[in-house]
C-alpha atoms as a PDB file:
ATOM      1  CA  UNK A   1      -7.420  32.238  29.809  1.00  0.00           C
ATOM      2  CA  UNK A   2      -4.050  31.167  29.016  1.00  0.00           C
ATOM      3  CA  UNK A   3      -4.917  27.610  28.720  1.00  0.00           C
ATOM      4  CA  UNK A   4      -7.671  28.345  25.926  1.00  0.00           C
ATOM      5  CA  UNK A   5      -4.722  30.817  23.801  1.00  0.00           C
ATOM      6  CA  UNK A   6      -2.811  27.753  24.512  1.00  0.00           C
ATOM      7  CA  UNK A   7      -5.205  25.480  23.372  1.00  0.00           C
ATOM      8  CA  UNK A   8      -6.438  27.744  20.161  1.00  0.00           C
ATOM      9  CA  UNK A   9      -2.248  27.888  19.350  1.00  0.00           C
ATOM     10  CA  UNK A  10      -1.477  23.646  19.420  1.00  0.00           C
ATOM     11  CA  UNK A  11      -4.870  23.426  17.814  1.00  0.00           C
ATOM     12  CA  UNK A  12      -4.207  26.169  14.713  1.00  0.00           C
ATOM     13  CA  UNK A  13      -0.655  24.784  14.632  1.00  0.00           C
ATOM     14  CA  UNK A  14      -2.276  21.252  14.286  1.00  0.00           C
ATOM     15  CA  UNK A  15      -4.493  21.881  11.587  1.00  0.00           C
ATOM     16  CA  UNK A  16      -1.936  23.678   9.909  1.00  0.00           C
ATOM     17  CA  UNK A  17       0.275  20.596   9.716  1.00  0.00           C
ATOM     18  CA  UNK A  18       0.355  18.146   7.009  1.00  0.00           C
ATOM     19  CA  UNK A  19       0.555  14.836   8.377  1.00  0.00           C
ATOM     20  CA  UNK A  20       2.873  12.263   7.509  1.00  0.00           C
ATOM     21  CA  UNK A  21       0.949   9.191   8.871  1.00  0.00           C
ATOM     22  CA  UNK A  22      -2.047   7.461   6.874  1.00  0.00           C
ATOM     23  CA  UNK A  23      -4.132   5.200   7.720  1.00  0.00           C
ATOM     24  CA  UNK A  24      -5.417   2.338   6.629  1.00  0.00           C
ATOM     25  CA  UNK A  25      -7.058  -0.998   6.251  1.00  0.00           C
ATOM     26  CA  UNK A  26      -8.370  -1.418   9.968  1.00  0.00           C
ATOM     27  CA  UNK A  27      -5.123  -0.570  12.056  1.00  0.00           C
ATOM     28  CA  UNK A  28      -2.661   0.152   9.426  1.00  0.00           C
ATOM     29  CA  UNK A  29      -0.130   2.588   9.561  1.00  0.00           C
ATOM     30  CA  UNK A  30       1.994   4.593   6.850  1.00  0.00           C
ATOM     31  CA  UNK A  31       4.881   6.839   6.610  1.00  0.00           C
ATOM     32  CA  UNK A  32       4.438   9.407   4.182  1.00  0.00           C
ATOM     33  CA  UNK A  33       7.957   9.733   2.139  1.00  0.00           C
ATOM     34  CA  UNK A  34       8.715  13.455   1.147  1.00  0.00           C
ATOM     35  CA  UNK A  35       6.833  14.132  -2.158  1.00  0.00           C
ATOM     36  CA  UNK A  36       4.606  11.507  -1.397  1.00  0.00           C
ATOM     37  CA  UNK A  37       0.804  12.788  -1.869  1.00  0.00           C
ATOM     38  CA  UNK A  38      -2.223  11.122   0.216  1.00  0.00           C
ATOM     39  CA  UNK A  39      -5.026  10.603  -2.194  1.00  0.00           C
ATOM     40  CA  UNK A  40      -8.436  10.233  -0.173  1.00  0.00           C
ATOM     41  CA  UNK A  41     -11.341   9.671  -0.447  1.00  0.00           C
ATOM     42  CA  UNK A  42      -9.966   7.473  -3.369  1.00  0.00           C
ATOM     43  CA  UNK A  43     -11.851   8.865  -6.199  1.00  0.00           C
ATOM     44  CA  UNK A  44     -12.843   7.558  -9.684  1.00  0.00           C
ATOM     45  CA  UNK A  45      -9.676   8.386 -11.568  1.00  0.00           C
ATOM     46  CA  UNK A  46      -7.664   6.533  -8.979  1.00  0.00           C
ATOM     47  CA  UNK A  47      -9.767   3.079  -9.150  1.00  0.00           C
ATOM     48  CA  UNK A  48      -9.340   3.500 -12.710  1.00  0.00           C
ATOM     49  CA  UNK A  49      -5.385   3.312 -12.673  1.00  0.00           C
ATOM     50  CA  UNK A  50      -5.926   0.522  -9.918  1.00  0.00           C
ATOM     51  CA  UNK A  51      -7.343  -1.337 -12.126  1.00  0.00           C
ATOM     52  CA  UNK A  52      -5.297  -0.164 -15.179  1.00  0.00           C
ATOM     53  CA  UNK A  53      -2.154  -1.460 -13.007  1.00  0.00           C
ATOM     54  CA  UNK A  54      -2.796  -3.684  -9.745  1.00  0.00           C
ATOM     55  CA  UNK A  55      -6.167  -4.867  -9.744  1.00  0.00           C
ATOM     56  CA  UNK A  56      -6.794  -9.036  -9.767  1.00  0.00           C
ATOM     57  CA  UNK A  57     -10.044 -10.492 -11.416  1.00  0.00           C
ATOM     58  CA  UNK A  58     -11.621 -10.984  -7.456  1.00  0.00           C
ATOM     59  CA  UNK A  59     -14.781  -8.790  -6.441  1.00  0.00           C
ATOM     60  CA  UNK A  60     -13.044  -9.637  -2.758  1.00  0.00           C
ATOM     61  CA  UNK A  61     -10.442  -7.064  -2.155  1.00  0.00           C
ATOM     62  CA  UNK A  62     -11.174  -3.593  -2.126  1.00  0.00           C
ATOM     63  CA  UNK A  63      -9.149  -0.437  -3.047  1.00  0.00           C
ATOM     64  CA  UNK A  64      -8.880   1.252   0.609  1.00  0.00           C
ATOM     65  CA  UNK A  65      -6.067   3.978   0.088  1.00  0.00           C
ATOM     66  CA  UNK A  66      -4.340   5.604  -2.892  1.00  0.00           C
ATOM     67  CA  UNK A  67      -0.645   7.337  -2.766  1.00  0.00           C
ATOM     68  CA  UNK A  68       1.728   9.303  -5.618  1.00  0.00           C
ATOM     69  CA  UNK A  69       4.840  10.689  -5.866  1.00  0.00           C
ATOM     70  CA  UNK A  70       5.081  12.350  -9.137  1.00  0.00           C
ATOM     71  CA  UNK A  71       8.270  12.996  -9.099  1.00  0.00           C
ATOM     72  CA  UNK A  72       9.513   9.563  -8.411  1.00  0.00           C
ATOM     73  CA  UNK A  73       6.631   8.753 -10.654  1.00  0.00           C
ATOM     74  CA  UNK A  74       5.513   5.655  -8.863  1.00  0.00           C
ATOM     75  CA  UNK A  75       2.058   5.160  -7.341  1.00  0.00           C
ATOM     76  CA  UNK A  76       1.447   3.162  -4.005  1.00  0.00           C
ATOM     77  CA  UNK A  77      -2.261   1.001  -3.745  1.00  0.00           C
ATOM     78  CA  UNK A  78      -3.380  -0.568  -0.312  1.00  0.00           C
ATOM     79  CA  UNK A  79      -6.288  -2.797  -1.247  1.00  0.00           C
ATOM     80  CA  UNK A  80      -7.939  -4.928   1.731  1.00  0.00           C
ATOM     81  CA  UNK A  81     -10.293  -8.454   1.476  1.00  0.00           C
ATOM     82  CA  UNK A  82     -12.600  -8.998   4.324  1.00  0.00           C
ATOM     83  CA  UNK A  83     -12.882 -12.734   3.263  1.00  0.00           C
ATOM     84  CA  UNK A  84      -9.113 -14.217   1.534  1.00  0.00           C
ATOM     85  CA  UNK A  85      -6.546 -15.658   2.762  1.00  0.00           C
ATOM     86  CA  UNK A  86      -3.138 -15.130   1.666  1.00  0.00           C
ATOM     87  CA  UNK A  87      -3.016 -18.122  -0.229  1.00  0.00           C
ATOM     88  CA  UNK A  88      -6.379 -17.864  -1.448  1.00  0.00           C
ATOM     89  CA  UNK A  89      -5.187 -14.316  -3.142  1.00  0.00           C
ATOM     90  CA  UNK A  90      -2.170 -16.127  -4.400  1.00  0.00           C
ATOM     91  CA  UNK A  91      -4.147 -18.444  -6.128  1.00  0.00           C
ATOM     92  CA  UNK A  92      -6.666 -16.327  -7.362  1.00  0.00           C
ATOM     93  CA  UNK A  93      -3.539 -13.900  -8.411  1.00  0.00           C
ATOM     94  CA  UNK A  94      -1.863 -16.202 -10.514  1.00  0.00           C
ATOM     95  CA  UNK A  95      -5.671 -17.037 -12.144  1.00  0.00           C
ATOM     96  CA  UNK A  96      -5.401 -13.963 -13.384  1.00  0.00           C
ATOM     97  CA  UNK A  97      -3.852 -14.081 -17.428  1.00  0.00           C
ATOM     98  CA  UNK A  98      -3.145 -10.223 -17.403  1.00  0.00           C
ATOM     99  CA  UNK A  99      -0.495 -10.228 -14.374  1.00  0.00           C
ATOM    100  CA  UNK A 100       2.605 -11.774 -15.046  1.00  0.00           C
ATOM    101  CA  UNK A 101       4.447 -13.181 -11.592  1.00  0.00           C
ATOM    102  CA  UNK A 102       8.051 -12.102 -11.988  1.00  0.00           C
ATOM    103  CA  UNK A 103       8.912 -13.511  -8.730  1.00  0.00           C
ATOM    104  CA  UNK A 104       7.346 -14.556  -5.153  1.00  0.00           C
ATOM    105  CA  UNK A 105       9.736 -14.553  -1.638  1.00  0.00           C
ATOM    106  CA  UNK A 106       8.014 -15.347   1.419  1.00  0.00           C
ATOM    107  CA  UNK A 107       9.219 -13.326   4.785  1.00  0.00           C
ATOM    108  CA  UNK A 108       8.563 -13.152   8.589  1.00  0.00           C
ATOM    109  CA  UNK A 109       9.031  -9.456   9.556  1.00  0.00           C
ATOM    110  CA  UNK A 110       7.817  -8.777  13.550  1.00  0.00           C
ATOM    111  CA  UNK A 111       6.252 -12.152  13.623  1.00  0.00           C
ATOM    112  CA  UNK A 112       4.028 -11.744  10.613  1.00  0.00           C
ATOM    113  CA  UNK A 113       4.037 -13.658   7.254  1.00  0.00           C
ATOM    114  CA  UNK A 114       4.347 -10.835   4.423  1.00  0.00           C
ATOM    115  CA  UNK A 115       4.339 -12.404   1.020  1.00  0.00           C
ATOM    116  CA  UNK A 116       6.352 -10.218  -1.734  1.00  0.00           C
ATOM    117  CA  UNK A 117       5.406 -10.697  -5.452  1.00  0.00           C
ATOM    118  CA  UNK A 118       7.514  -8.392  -8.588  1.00  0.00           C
ATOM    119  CA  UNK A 119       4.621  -8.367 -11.136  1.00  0.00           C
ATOM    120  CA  UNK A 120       3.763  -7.027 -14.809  1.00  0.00           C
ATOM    121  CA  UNK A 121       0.841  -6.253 -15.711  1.00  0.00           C
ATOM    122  CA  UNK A 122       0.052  -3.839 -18.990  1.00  0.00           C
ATOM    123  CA  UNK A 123       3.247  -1.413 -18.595  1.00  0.00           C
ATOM    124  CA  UNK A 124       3.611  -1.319 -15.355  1.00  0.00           C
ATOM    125  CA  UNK A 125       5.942  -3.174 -12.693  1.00  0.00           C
ATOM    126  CA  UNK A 126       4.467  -4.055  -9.491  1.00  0.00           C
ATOM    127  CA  UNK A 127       6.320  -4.744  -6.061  1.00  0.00           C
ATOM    128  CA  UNK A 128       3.326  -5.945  -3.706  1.00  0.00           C
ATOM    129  CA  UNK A 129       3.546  -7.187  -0.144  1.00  0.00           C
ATOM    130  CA  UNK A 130       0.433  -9.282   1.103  1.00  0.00           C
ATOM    131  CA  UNK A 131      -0.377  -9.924   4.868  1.00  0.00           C
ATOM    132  CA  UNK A 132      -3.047 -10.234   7.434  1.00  0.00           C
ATOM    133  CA  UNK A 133      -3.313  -7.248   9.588  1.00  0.00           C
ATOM    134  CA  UNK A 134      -3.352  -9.125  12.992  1.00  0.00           C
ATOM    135  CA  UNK A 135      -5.535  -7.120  15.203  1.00  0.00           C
ATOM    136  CA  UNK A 136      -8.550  -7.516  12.393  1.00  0.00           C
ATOM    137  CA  UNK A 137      -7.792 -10.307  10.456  1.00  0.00           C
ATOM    138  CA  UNK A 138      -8.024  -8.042   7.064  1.00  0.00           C
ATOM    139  CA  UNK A 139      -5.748  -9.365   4.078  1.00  0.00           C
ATOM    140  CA  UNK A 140      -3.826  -6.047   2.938  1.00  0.00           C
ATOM    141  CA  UNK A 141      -2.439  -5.912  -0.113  1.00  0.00           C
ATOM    142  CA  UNK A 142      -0.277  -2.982  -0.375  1.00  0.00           C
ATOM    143  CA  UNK A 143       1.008  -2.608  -4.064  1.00  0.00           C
ATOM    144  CA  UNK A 144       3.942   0.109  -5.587  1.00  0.00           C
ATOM    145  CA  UNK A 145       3.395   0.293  -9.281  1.00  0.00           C
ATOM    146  CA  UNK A 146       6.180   1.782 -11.567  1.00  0.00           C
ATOM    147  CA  UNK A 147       7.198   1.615 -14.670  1.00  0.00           C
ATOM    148  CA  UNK A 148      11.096   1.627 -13.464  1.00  0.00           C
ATOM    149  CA  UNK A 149      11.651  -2.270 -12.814  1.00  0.00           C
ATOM    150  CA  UNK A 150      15.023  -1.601 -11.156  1.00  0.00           C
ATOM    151  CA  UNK A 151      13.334   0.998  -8.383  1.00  0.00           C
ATOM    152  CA  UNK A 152      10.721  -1.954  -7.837  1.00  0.00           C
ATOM    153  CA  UNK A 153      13.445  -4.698  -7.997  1.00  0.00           C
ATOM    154  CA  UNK A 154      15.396  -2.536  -5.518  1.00  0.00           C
ATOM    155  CA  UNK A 155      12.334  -2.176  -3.017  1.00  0.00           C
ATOM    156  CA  UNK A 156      11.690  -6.086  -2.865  1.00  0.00           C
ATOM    157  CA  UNK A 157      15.510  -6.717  -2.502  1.00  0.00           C
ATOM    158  CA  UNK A 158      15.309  -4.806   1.194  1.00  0.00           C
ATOM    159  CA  UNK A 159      11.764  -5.536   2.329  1.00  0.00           C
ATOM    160  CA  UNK A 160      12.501  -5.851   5.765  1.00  0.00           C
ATOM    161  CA  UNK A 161      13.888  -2.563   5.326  1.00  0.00           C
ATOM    162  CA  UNK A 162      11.339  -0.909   3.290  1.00  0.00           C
ATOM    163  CA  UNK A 163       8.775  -2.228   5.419  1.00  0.00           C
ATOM    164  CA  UNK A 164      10.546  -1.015   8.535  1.00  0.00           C
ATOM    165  CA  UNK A 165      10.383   2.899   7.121  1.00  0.00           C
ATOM    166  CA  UNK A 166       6.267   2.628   5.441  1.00  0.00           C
ATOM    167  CA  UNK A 167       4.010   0.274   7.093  1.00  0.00           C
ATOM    168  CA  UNK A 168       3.285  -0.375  11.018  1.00  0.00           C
ATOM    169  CA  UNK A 169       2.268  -3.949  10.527  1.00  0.00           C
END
């Protein structure tokens, strides 16, 4: 008997809790940032601002996870491709006339390549890291949009660091 109260408690606590993990892609991990919201199922009005913002002319990647913060007023987009490359979504990236490629840096962060682009496309600033997840071989493409190039600027200055704090690669 007090196993089950014990078991009713950690499970009401549980489901109580918000978490501060999402995942995504296949094995992908995030941290949740304080005022940071979790947006799934990703619904119609968030492909639309994908698109509006991050999206690349490629029927190959796939919106897989939405996140705000309002108050920051920045948006993060993890998109996924079952079948590019990195270099083949570089190239196919820089096909596309409606992003303007600020800048492109190239890192190894816990043995993986991660690709870091500052973009423009319509009013909006992108910082986007691209890697394959290595457990699936998925090509993630995890995207913050802003309009605040400086916050963006600052983000791709300290990837390691940024990547350290959000994303289990």
């Amino acid at each position: 008997m007090r196993n089950l109260i014990f078991l009713f408690m950690a499970s009401a606590l549980l489901l109580g809790c918000k978490t501060s993990k999402v995942v995504y892609a296949k094995y992908g991990r995030m941290k949740l940032a304080p005022g940071e919201t979790n947006h799934y199922p990703v619904g119609g009005n968030e492909v639309l601002k994908f698109e509006n913002c991050c999206a690349i002319e490629s029927d190959a990647v796939f919106l897989n996870r939405v996140i705000s913060n309002t108050e920051q007023q920045y948006q993060v987009f993890i998109s996924v491709s079952e079948s590019l490359l990195q270099s083949d979504f570089g190239v196919a990236q820089a096909a596309d006339r409606r992003i303007d490629v600020k800048s492109v840096a190239s890192a190894i962060i816990h043995d993986v390549k991660v690709n870091a682009y500052l973009l423009k496309k319509a009013d909006f600033y992108i910082a986007r890291f691209t890697y394959m997840e290595t457990r699936s071989g998925l090509l993630v493409i995890y995207d913050v949009a802003s309009k605040d190039r400086a916050f963006l600027e600052d983000i791709l200055n300290r990837k390691q660091s940024y990547i350290d704090e959000k994303i289990r690669l």
